[in-house]
Each structure stands twice: as C-alpha cells, then as structure tokens.
PDB file of N, CA and C in Angstrom:
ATOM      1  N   UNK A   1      76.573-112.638  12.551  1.00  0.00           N
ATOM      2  CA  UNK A   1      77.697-113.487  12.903  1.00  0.00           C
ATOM      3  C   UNK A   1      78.881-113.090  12.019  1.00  0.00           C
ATOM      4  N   UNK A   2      79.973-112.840  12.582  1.00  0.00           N
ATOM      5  CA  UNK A   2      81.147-112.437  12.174  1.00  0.00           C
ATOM      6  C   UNK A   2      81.448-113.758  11.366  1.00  0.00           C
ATOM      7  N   UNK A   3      82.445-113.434  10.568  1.00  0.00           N
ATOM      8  CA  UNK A   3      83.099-114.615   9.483  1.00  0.00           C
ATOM      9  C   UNK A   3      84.724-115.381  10.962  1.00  0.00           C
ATOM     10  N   UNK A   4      84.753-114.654  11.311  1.00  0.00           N
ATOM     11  CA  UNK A   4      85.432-115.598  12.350  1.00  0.00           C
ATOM     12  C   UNK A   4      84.607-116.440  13.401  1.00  0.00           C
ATOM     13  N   UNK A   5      83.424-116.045  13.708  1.00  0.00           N
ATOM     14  CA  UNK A   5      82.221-116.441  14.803  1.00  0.00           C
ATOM     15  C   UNK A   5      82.158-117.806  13.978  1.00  0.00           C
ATOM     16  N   UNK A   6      82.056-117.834  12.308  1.00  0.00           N
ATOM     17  CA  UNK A   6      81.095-118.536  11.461  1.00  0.00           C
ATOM     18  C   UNK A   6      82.671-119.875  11.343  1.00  0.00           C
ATOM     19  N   UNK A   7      83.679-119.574  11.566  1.00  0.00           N
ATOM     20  CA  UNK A   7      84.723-120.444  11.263  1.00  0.00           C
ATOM     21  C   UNK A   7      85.045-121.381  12.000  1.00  0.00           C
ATOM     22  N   UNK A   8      84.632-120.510  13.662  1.00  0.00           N
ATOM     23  CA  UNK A   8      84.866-121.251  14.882  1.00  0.00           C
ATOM     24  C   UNK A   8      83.687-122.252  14.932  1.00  0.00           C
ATOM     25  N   UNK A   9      82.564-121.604  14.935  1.00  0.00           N
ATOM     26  CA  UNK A   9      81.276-122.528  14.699  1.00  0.00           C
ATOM     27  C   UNK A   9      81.311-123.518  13.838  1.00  0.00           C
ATOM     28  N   UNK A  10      81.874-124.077  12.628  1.00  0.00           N
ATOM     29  CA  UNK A  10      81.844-124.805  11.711  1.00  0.00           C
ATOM     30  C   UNK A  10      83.352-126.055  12.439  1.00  0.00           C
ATOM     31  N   UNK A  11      84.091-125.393  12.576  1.00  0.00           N
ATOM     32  CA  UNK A  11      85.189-126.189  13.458  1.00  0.00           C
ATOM     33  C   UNK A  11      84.301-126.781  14.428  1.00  0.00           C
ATOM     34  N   UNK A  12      83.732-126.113  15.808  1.00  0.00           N
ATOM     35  CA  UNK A  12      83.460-127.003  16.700  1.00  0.00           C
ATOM     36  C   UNK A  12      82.035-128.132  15.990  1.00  0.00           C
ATOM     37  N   UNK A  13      81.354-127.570  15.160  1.00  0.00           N
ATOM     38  CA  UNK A  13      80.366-128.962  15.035  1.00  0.00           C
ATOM     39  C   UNK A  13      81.203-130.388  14.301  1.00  0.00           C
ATOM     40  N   UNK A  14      82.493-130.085  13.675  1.00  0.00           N
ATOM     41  CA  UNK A  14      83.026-130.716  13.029  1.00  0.00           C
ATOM     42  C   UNK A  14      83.882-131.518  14.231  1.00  0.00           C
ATOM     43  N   UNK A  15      84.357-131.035  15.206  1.00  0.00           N
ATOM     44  CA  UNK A  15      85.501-131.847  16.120  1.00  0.00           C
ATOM     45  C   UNK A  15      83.946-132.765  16.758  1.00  0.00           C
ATOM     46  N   UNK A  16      83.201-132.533  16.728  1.00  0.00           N
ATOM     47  CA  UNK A  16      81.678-133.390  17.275  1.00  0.00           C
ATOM     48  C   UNK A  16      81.618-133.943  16.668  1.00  0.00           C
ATOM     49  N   UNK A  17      81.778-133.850  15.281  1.00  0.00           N
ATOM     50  CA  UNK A  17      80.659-134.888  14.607  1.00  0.00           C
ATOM     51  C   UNK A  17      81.863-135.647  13.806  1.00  0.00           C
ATOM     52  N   UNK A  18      83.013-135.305  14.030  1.00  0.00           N
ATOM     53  CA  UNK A  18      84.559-136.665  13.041  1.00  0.00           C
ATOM     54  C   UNK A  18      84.240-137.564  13.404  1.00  0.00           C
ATOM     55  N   UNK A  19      83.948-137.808  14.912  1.00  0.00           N
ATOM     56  CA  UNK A  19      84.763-138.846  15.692  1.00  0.00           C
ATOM     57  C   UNK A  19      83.441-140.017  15.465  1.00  0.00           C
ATOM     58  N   UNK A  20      82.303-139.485  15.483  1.00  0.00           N
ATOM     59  CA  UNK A  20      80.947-140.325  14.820  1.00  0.00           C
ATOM     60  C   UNK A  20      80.920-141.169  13.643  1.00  0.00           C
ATOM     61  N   UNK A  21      81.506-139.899  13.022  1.00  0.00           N
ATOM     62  CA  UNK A  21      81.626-140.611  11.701  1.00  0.00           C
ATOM     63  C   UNK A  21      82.818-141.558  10.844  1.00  0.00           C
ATOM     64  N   UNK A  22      83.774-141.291  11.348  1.00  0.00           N
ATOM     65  CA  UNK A  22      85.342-141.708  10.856  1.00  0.00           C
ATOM     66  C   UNK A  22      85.592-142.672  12.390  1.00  0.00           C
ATOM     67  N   UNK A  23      85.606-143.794  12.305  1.00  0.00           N
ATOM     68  CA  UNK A  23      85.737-144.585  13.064  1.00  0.00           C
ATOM     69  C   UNK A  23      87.104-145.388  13.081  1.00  0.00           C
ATOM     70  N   UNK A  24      87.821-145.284  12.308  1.00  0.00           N
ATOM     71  CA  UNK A  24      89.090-145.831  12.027  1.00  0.00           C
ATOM     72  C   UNK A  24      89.863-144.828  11.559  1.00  0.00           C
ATOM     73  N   UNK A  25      91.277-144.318  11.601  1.00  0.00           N
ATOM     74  CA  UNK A  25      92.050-143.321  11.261  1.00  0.00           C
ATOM     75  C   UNK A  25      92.139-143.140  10.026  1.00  0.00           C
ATOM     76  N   UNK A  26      92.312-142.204   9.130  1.00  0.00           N
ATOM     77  CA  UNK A  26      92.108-142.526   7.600  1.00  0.00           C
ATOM     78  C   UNK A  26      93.694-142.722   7.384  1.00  0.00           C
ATOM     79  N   UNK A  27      94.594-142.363   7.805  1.00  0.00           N
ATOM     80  CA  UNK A  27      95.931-142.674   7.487  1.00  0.00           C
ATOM     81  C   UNK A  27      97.115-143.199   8.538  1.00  0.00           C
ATOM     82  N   UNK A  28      97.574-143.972   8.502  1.00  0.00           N
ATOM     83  CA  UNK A  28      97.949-144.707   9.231  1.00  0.00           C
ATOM     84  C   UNK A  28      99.536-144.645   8.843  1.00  0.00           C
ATOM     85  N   UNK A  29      99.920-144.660   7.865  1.00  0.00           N
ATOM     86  CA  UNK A  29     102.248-144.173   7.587  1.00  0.00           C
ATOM     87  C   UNK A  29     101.951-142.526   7.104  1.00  0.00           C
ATOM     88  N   UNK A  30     103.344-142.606   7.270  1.00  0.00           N
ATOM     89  CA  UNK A  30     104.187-141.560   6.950  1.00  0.00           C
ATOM     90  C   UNK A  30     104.221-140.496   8.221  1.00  0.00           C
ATOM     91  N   UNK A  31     104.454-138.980   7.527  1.00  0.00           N
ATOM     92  CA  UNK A  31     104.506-138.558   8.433  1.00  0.00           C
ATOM     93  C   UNK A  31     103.769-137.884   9.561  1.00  0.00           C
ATOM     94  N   UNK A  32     103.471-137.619  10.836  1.00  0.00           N
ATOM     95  CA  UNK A  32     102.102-136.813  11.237  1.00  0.00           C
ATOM     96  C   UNK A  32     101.836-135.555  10.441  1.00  0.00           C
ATOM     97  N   UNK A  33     100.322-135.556  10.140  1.00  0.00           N
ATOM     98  CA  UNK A  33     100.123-134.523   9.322  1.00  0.00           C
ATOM     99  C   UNK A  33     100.189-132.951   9.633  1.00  0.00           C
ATOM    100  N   UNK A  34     100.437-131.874   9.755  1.00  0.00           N
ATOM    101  CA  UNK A  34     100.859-130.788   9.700  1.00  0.00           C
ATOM    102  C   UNK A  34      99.309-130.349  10.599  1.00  0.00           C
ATOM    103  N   UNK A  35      98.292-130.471   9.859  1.00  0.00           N
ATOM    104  CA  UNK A  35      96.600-129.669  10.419  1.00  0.00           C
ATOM    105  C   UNK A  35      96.000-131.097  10.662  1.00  0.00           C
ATOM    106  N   UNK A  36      95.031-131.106  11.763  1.00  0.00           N
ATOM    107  CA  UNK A  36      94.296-132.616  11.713  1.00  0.00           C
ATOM    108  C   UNK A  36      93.263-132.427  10.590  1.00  0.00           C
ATOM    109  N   UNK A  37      92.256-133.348  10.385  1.00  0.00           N
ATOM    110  CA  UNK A  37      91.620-133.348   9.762  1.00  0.00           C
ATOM    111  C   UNK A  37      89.786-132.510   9.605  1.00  0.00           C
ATOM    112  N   UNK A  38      89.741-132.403  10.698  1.00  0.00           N
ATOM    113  CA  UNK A  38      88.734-131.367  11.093  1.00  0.00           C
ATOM    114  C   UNK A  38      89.233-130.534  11.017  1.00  0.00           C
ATOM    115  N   UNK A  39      90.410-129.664  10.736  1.00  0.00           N
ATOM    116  CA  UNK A  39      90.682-128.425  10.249  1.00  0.00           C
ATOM    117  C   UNK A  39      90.487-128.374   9.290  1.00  0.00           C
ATOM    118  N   UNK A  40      91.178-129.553   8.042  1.00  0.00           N
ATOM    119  CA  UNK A  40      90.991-129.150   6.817  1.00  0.00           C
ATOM    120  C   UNK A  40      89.379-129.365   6.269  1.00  0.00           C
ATOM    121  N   UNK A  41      88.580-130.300   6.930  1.00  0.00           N
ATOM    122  CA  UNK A  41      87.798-129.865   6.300  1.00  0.00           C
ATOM    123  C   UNK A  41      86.589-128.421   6.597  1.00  0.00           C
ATOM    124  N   UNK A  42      86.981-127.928   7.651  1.00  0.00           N
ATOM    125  CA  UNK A  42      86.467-126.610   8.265  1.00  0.00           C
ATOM    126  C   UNK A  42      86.838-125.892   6.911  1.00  0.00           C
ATOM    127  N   UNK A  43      87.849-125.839   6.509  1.00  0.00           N
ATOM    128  CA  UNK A  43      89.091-125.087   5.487  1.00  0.00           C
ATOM    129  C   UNK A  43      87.747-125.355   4.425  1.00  0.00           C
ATOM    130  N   UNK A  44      87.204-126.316   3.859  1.00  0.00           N
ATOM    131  CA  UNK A  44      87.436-126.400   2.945  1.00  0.00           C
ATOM    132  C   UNK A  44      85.925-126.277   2.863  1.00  0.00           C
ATOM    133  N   UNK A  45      84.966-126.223   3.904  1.00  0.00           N
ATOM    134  CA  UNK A  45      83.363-125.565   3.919  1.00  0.00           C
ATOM    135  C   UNK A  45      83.432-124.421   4.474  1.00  0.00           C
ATOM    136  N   UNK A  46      84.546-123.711   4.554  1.00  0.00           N
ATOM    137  CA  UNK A  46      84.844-121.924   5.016  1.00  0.00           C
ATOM    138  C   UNK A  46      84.927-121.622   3.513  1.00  0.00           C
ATOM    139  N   UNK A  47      86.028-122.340   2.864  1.00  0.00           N
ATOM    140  CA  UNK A  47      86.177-121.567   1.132  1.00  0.00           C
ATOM    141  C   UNK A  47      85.038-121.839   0.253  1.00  0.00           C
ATOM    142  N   UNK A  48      84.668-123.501   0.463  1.00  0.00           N
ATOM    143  CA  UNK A  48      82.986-123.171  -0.127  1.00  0.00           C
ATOM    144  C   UNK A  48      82.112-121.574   0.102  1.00  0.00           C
ATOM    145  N   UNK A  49      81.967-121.834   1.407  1.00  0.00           N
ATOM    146  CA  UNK A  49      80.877-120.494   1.718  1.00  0.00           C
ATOM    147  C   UNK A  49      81.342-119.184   1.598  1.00  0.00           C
ATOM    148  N   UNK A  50      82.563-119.146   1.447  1.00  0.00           N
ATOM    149  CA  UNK A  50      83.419-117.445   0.864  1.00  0.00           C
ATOM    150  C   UNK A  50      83.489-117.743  -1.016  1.00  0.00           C
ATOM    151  N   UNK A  51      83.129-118.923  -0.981  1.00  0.00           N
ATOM    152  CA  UNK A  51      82.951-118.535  -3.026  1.00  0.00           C
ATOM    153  C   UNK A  51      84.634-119.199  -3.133  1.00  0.00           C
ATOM    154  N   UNK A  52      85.287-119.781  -2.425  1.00  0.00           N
ATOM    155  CA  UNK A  52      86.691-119.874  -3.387  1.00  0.00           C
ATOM    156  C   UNK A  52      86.918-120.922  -3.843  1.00  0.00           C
ATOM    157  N   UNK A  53      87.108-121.444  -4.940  1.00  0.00           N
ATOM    158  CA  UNK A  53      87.088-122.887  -5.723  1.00  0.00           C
ATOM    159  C   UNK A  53      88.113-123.175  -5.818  1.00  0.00           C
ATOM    160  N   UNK A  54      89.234-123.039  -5.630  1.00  0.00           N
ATOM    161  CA  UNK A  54      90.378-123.764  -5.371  1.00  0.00           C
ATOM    162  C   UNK A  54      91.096-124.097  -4.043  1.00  0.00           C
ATOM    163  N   UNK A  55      91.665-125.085  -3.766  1.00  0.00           N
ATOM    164  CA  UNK A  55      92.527-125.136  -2.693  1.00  0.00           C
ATOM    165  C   UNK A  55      93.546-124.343  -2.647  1.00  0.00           C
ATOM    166  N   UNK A  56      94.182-123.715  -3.536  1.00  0.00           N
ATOM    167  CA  UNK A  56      95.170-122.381  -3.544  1.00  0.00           C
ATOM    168  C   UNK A  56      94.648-121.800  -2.850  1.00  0.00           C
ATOM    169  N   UNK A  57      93.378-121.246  -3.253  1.00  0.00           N
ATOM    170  CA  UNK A  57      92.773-119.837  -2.697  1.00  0.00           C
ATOM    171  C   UNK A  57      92.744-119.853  -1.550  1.00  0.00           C
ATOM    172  N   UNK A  58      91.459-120.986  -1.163  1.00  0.00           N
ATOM    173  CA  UNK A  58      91.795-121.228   0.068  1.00  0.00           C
ATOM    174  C   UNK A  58      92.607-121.130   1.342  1.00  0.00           C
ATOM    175  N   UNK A  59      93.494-121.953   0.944  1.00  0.00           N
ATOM    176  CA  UNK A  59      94.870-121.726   1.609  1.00  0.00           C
ATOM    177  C   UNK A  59      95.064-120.693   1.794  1.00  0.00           C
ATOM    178  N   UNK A  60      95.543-119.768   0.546  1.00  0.00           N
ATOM    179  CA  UNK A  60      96.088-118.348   0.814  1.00  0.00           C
ATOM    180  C   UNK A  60      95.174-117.619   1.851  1.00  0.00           C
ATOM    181  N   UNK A  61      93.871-117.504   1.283  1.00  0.00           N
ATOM    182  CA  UNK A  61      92.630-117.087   2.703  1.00  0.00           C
ATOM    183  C   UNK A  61      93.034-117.315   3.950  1.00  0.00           C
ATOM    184  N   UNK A  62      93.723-118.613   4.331  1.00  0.00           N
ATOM    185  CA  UNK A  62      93.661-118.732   5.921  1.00  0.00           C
ATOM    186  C   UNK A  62      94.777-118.933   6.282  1.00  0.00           C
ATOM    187  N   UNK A  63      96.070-118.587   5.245  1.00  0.00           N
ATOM    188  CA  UNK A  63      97.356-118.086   5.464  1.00  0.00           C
ATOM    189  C   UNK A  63      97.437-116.598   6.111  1.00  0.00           C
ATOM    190  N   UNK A  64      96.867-115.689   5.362  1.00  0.00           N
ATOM    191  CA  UNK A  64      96.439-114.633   5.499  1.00  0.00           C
ATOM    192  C   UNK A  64      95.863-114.113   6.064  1.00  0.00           C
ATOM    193  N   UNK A  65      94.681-114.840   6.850  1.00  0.00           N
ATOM    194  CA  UNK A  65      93.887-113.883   7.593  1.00  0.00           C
ATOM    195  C   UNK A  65      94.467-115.182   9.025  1.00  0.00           C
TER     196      UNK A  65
END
C-alpha cells in the first residue's frame, strides 16, 4: 500500500466513524474552520505513522506533498 493509498484509507474510516462518535459540533463561534475535522485528525495519525512529532512537521509534510 502506497503512503497515499494509506492516507486516503485512514480519511475514509475517519469520515465513518466522526459522525458516531462526536455527536454535537465541537465548535460552534467564530470563524468556519479552514480543514474539517476529519482531516485534521487523518493529519495527525498520517504524522504519527511517518514518525513526525510536531504539528510543524506535519503540516509542512502535507503542504508539500
């Protein structure tokens, strides 16, 4: 499995399994957020499993690629 196969896969079990679990919106003012929330946390068990411990890194990772 390609590391893009493995990104898409982790996204779709996640747009399945938010809506189960998060039953009320977690934020409710300001402004709409930029990525929903099943992106970021895709983001953030993609940089787990590539080794990157910061949210910088991260980021930059999926700025970049």
């Amino acid at each position: 499995m390609s590391i893009e196969e493995f990104i898409i896969f982790v996204y779709v079990i996640i747009e399945e399994l938010y809506p189960i679990v998060v039953t009320q919106p977690l934020r409710t003012r300001g402004f709409p957020p930029a990525v929903t929330d099943a992106e970021i946390i895709t983001m953030q068990i993609v940089g787990e499993f590539l080794g990157l411990d910061t949210d910088k890194n991260i980021w930059m990772y999926f700025k970049n690629n």
